[in-house]
C-alpha atoms as a PDB file:
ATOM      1  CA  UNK A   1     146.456-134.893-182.448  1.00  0.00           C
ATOM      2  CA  UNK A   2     147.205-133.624-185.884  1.00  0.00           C
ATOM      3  CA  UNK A   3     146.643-129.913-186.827  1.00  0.00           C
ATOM      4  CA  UNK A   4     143.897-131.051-189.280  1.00  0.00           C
ATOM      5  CA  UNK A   5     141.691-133.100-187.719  1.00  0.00           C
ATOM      6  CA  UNK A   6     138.112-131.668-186.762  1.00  0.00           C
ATOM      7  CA  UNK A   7     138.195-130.384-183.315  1.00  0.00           C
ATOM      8  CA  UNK A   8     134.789-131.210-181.983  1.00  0.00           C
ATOM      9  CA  UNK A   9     134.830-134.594-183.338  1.00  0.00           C
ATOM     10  CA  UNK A  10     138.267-134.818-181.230  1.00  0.00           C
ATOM     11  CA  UNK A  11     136.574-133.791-178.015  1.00  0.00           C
ATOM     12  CA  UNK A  12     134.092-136.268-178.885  1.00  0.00           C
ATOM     13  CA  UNK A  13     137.045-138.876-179.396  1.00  0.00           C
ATOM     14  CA  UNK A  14     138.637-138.449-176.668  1.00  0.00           C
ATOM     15  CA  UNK A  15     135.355-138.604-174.224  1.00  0.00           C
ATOM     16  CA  UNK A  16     135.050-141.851-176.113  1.00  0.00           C
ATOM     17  CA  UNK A  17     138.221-143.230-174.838  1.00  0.00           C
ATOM     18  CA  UNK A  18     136.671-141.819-171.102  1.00  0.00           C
ATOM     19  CA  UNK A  19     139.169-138.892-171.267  1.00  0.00           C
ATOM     20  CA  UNK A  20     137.326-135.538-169.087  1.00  0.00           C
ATOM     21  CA  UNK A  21     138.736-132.008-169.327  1.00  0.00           C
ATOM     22  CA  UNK A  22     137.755-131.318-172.832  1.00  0.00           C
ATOM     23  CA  UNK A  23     134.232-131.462-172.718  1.00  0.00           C
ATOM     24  CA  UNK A  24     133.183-127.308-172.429  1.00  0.00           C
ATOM     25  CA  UNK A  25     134.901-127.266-175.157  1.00  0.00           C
ATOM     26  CA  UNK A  26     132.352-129.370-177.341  1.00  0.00           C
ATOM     27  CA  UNK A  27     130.902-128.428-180.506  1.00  0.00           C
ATOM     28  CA  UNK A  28     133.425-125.449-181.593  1.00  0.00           C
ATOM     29  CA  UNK A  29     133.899-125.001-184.868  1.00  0.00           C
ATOM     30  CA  UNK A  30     137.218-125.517-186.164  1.00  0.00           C
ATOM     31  CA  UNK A  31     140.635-127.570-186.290  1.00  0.00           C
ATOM     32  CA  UNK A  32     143.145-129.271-183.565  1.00  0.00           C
ATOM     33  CA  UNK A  33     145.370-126.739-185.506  1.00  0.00           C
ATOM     34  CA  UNK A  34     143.238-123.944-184.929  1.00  0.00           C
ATOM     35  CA  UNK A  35     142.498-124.396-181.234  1.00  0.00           C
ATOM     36  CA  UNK A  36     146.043-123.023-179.793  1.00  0.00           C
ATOM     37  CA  UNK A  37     146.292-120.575-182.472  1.00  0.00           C
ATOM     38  CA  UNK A  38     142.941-118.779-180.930  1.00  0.00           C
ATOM     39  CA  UNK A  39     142.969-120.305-177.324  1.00  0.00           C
ATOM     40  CA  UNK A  40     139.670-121.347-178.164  1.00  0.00           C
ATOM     41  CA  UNK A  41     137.615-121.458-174.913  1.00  0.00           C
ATOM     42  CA  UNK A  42     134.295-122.070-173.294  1.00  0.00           C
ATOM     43  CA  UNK A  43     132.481-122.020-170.506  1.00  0.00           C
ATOM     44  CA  UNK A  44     134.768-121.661-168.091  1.00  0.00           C
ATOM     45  CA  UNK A  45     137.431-123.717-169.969  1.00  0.00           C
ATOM     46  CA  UNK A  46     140.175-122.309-172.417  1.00  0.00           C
ATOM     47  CA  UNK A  47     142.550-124.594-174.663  1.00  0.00           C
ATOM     48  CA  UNK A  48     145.598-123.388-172.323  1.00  0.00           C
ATOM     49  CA  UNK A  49     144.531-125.212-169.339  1.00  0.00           C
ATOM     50  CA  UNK A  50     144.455-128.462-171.078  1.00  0.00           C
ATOM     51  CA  UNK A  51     147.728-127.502-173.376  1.00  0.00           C
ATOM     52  CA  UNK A  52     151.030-129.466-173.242  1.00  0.00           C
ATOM     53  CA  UNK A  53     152.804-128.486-176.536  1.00  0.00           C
ATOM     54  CA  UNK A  54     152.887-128.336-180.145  1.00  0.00           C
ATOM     55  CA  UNK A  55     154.850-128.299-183.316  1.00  0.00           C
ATOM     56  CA  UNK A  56     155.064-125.980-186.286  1.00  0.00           C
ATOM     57  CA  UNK A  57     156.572-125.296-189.258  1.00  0.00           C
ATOM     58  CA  UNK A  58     158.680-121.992-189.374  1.00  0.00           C
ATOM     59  CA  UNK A  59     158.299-120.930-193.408  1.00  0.00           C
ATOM     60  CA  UNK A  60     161.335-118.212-192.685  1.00  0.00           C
ATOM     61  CA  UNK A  61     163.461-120.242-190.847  1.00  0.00           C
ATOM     62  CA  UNK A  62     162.449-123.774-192.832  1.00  0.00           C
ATOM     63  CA  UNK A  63     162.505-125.516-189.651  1.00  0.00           C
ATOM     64  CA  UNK A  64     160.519-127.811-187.358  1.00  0.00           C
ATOM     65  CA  UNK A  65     159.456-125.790-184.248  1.00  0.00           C
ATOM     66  CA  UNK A  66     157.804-127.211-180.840  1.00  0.00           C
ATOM     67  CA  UNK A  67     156.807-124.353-177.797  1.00  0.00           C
ATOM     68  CA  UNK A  68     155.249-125.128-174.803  1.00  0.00           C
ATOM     69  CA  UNK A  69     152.736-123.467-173.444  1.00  0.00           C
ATOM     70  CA  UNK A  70     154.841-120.506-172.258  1.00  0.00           C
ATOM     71  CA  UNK A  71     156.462-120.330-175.436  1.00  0.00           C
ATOM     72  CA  UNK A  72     153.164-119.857-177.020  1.00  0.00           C
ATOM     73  CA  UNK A  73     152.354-116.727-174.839  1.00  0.00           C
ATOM     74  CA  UNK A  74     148.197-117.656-174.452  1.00  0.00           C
ATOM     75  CA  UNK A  75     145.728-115.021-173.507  1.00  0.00           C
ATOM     76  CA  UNK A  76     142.586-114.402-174.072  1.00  0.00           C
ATOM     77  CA  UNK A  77     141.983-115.469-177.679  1.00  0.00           C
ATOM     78  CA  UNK A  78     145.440-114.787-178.029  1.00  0.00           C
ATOM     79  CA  UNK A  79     148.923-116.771-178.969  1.00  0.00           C
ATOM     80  CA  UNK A  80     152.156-115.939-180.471  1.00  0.00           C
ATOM     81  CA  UNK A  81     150.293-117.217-183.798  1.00  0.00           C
ATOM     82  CA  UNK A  82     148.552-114.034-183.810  1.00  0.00           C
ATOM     83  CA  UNK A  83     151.495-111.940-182.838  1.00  0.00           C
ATOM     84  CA  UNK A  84     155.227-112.297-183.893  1.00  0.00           C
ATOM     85  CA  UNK A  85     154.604-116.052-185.412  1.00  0.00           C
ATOM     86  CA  UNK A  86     151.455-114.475-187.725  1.00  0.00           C
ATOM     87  CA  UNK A  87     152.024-115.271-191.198  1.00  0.00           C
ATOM     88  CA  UNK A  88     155.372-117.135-190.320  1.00  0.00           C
ATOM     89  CA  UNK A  89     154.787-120.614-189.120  1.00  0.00           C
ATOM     90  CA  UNK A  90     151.898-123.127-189.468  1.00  0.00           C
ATOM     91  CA  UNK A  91     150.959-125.404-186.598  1.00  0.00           C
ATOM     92  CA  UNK A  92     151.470-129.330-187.597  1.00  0.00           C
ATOM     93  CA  UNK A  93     149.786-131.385-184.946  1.00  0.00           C
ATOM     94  CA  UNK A  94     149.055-130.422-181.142  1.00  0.00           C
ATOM     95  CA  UNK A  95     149.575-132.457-177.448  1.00  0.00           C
ATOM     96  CA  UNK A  96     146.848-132.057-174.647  1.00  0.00           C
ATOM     97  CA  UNK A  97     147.365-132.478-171.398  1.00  0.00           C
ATOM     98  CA  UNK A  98     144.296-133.957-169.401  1.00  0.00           C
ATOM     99  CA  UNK A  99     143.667-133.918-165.670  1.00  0.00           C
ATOM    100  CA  UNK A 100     144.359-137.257-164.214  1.00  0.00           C
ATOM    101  CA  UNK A 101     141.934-136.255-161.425  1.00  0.00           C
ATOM    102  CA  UNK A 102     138.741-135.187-162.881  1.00  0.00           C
ATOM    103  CA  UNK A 103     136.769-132.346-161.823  1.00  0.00           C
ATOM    104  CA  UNK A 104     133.517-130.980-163.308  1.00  0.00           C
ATOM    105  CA  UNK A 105     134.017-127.449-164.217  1.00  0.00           C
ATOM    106  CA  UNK A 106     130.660-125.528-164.275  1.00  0.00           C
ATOM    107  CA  UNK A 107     130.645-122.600-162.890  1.00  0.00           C
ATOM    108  CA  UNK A 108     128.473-121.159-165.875  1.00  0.00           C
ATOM    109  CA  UNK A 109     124.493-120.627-165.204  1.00  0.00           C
ATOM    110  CA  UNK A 110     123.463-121.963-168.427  1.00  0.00           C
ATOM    111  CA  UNK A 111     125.676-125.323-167.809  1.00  0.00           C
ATOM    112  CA  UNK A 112     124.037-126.110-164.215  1.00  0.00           C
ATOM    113  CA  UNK A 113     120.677-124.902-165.427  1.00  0.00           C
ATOM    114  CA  UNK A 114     120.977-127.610-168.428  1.00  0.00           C
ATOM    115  CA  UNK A 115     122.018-130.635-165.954  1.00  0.00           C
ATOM    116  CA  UNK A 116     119.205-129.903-163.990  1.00  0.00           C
ATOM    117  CA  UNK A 117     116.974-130.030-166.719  1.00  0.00           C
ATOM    118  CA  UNK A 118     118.430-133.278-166.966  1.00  0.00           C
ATOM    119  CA  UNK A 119     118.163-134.227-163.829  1.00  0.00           C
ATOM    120  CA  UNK A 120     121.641-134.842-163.322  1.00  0.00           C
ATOM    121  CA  UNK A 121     123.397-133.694-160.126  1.00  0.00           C
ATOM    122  CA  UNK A 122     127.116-135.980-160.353  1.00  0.00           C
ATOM    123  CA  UNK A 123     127.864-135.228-164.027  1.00  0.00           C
ATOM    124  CA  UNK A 124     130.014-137.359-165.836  1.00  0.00           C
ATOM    125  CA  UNK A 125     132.568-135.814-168.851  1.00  0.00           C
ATOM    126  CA  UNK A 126     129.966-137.281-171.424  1.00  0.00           C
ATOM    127  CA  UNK A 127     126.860-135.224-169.312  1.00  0.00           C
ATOM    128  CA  UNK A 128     128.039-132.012-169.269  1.00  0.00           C
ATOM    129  CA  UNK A 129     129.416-132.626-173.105  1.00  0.00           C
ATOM    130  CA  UNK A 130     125.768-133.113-173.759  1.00  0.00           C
ATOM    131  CA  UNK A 131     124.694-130.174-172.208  1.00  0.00           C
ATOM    132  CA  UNK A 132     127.078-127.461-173.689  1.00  0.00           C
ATOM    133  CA  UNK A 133     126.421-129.400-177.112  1.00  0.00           C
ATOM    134  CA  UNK A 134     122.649-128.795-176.425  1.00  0.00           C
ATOM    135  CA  UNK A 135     123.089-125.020-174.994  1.00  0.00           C
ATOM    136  CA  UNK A 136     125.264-124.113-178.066  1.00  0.00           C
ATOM    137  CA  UNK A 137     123.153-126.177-180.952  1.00  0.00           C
ATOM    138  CA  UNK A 138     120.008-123.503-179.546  1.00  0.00           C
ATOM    139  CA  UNK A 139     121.973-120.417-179.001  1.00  0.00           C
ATOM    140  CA  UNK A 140     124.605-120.393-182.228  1.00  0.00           C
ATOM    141  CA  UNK A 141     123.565-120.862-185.749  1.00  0.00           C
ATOM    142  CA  UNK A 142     124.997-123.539-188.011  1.00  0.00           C
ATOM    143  CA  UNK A 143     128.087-122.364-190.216  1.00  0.00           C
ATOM    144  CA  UNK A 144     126.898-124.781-192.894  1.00  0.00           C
ATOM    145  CA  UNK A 145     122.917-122.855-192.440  1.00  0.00           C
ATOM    146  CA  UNK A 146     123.975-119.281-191.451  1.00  0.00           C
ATOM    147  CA  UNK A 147     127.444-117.832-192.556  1.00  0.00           C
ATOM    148  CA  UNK A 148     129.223-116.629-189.327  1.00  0.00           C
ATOM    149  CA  UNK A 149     132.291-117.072-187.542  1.00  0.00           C
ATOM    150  CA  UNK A 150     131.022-118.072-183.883  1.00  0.00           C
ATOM    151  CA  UNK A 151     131.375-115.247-181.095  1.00  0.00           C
ATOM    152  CA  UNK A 152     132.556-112.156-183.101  1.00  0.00           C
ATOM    153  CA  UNK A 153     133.776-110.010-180.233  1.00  0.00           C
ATOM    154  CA  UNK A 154     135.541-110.887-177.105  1.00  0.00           C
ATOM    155  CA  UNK A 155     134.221-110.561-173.603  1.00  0.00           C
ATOM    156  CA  UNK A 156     135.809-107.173-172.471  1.00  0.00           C
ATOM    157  CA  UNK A 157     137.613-107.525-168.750  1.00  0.00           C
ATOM    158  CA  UNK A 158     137.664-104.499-166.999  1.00  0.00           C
ATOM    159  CA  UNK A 159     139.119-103.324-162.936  1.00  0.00           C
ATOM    160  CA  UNK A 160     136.612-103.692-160.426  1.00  0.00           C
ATOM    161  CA  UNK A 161     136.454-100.109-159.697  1.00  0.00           C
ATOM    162  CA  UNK A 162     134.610 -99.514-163.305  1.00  0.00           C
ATOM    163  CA  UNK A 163     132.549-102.689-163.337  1.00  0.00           C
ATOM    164  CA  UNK A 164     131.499-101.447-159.749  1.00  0.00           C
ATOM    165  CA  UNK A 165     130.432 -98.023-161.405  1.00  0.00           C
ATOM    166  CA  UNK A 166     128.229 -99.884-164.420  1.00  0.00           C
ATOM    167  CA  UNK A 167     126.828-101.728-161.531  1.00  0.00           C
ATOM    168  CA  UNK A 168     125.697 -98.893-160.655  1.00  0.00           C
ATOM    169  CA  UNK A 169     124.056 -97.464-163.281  1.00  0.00           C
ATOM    170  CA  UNK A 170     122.775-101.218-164.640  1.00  0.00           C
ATOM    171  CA  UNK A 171     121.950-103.598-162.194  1.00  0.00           C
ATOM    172  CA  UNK A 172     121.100-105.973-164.664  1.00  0.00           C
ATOM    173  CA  UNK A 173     125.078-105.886-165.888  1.00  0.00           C
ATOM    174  CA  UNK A 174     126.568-109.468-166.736  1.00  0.00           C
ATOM    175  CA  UNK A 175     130.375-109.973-165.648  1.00  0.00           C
ATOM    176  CA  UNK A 176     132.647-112.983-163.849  1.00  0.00           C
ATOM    177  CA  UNK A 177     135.274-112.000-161.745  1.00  0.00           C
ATOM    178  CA  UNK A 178     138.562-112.937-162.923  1.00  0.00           C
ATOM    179  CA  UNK A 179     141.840-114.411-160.999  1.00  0.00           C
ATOM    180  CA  UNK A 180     143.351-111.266-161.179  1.00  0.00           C
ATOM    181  CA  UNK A 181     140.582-109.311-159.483  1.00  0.00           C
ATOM    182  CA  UNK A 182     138.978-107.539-162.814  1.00  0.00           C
ATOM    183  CA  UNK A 183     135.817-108.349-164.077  1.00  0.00           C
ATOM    184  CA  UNK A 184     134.839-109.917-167.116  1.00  0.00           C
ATOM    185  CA  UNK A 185     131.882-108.665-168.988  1.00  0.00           C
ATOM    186  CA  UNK A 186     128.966-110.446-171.330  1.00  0.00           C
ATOM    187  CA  UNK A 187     129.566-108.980-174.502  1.00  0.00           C
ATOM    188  CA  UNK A 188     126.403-110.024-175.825  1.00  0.00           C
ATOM    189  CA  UNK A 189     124.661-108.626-173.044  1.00  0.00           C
ATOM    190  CA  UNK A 190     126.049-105.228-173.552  1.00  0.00           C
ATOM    191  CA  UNK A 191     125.110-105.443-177.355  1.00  0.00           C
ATOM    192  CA  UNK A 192     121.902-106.463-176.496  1.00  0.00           C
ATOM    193  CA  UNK A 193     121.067-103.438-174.414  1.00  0.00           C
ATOM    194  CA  UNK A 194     122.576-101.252-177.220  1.00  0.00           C
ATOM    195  CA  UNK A 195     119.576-102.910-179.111  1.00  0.00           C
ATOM    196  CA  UNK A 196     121.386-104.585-181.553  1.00  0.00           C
ATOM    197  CA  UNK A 197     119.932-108.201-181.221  1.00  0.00           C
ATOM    198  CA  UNK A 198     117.953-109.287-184.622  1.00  0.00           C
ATOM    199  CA  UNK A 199     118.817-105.683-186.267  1.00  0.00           C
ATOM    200  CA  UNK A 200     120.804-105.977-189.843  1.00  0.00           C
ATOM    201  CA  UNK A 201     123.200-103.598-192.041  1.00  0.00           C
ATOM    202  CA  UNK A 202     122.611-104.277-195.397  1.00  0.00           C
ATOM    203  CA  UNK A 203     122.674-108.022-195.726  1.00  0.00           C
ATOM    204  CA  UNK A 204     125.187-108.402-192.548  1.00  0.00           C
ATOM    205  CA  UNK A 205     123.441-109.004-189.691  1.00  0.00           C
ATOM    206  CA  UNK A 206     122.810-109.584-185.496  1.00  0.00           C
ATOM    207  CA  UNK A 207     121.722-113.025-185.031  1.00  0.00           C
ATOM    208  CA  UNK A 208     118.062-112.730-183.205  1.00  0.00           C
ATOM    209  CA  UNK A 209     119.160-115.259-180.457  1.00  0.00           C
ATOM    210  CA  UNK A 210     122.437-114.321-179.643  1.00  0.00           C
ATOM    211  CA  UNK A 211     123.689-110.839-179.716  1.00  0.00           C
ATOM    212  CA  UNK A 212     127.338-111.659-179.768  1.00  0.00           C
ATOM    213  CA  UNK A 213     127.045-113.788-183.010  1.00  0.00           C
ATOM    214  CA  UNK A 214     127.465-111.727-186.375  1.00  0.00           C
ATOM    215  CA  UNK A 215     125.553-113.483-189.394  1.00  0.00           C
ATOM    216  CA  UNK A 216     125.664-112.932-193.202  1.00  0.00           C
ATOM    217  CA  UNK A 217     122.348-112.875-194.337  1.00  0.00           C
ATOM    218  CA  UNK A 218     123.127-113.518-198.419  1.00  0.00           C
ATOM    219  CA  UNK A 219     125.955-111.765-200.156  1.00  0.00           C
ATOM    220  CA  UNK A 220     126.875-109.629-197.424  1.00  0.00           C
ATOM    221  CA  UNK A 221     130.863-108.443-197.972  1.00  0.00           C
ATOM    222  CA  UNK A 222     133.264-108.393-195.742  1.00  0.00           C
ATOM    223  CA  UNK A 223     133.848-104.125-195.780  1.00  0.00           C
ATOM    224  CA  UNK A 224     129.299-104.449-194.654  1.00  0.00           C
ATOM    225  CA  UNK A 225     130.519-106.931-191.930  1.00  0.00           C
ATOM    226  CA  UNK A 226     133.407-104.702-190.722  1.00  0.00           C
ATOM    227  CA  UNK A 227     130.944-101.651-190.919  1.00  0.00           C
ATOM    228  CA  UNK A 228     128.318-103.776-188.772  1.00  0.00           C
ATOM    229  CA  UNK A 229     130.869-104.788-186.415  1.00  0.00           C
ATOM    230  CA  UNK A 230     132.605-100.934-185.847  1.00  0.00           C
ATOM    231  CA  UNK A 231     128.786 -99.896-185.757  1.00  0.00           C
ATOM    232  CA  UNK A 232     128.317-102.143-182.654  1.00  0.00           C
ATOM    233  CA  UNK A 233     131.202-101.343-181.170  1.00  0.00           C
ATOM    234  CA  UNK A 234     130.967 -96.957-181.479  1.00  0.00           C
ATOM    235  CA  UNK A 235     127.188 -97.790-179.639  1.00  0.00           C
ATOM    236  CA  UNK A 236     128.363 -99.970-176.903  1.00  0.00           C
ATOM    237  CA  UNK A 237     131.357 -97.289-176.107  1.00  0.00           C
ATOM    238  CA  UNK A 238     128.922 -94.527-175.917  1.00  0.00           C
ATOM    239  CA  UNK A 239     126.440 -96.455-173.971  1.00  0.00           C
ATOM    240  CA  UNK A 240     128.811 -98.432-171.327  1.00  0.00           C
ATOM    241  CA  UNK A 241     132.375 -97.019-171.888  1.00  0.00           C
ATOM    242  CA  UNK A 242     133.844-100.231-172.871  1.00  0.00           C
ATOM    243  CA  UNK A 243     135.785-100.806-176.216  1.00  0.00           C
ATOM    244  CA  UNK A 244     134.827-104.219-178.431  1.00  0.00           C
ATOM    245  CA  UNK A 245     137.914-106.266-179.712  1.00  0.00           C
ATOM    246  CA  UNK A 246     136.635-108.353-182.577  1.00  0.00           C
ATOM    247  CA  UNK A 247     137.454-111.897-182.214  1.00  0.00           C
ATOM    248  CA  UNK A 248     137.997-112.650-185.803  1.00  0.00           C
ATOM    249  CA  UNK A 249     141.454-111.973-187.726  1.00  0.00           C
ATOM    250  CA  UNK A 250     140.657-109.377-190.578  1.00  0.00           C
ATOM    251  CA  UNK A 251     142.867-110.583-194.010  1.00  0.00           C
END
């Protein structure tokens, strides 16, 4: 798929042509491009599991580049576009990789609680589509409505041990366990107990129905964004002893 082409409308594409593995992956904002560059993910899904390869232009070198997924170095949020190929090369057009043998992947509460709204126990590709489509459209604001950029901070992972202590202290703590045996945390859950949901900083503010989405509520600058964001993250340090890493890149 070319680098410029809109990526939910791709998703929705290929779901068209009865292609599954894409579907959590519905309604992000964004570009084909854009996808590898942030390992955009969702719900349980991340562009890396459904990468094959891609090809950039290097502006140094003047050359035509392709890297594979290990050449691309994914983690969380994370490629070689935002480390030693930042600034340097620009991604042309992007190959996926989809599972011959689908499998439904929802693991996530909100994803099962939506199908069985729907009354839909064997999803199809197209179902659960619909659902994260339907969970996102009430949860996130509109770009085009409300100026944000999505999630604004990434879900901290931390060793059991600690997540075992915060368990401690708040039973009510949100986290996944990860392959490697650390826990991953709800971000907006920990900025929600800091008491930031629906609270503003000038004209930057928390958006009132989900913590972990940053809004610009007219005017706001980027330096009142920054300061609403480092805010956020000196309260949830004190409160739960976990840093914030914005998910944004700051220009």
């Amino acid at each position: 798929a070319a680098a410029g082409e809109n990526w939910h409308r791709f998703v929705q594409w290929s779901l068209d042509l009865g292609l599954g593995g894409l579907e959590n992956l519905s309604l992000i904002p964004g570009s084909v491009g854009a996808a590898p560059i942030q390992n955009i993910g969702a719900y349980g899904i991340e562009v890396k599991d459904r990468f094959h390869s891609l090809t950039a232009f290097d502006f140094i070198d003047g050359k035509t580049i392709m890297l594979d997924a290990a050449a691309c170095r994914f983690g969380y949020r994370d490629s070689i576009f935002k480390q030693t190929l930042r600034d340097r090369a620009v991604v042309l057009d992007v190959t996926f990789a989809l599972p011959k043998q689908w499998q439904p992947d929802m693991n996530y509460a909100d994803v099962m609680q939506e199908l069985s709204l729907r009354q839909i126990t064997t999803p199809s590709p197209r179902d659960i589509a619909d659902a994260v489509i339907a969970i996102r459209t009430r949860k996130l604001p509109d770009p085009v409505q409300i100026g944000n950029a999505g999630s604004f901070f990434k879900n901290p992972v931390v060793p059991a041990q600690q997540r075992e202590s915060l368990l401690a202290q708040h039973p009510q703590l949100v986290s996944y366990v990860q392959p490697d045996g650390g826990y991953k945390l709800a971000a907006g859950w920990l900025i929600d107990q800091c008491g930031w949901k629906g609270r503003s900083l000038g004209a930057a503010g928390v958006y009132e129905k989900q913590a972990l989405v940053l809004v610009n509520k007219g005017g706001a600058t980027g330096k009142e964004i920054a300061a609403l964001a480092q805010a956020i993250q000196a309260d949830v340090q004190a409160k739960f002893g976990v840093k914030l890493e914005p998910e944004p890149v700051f220009i």
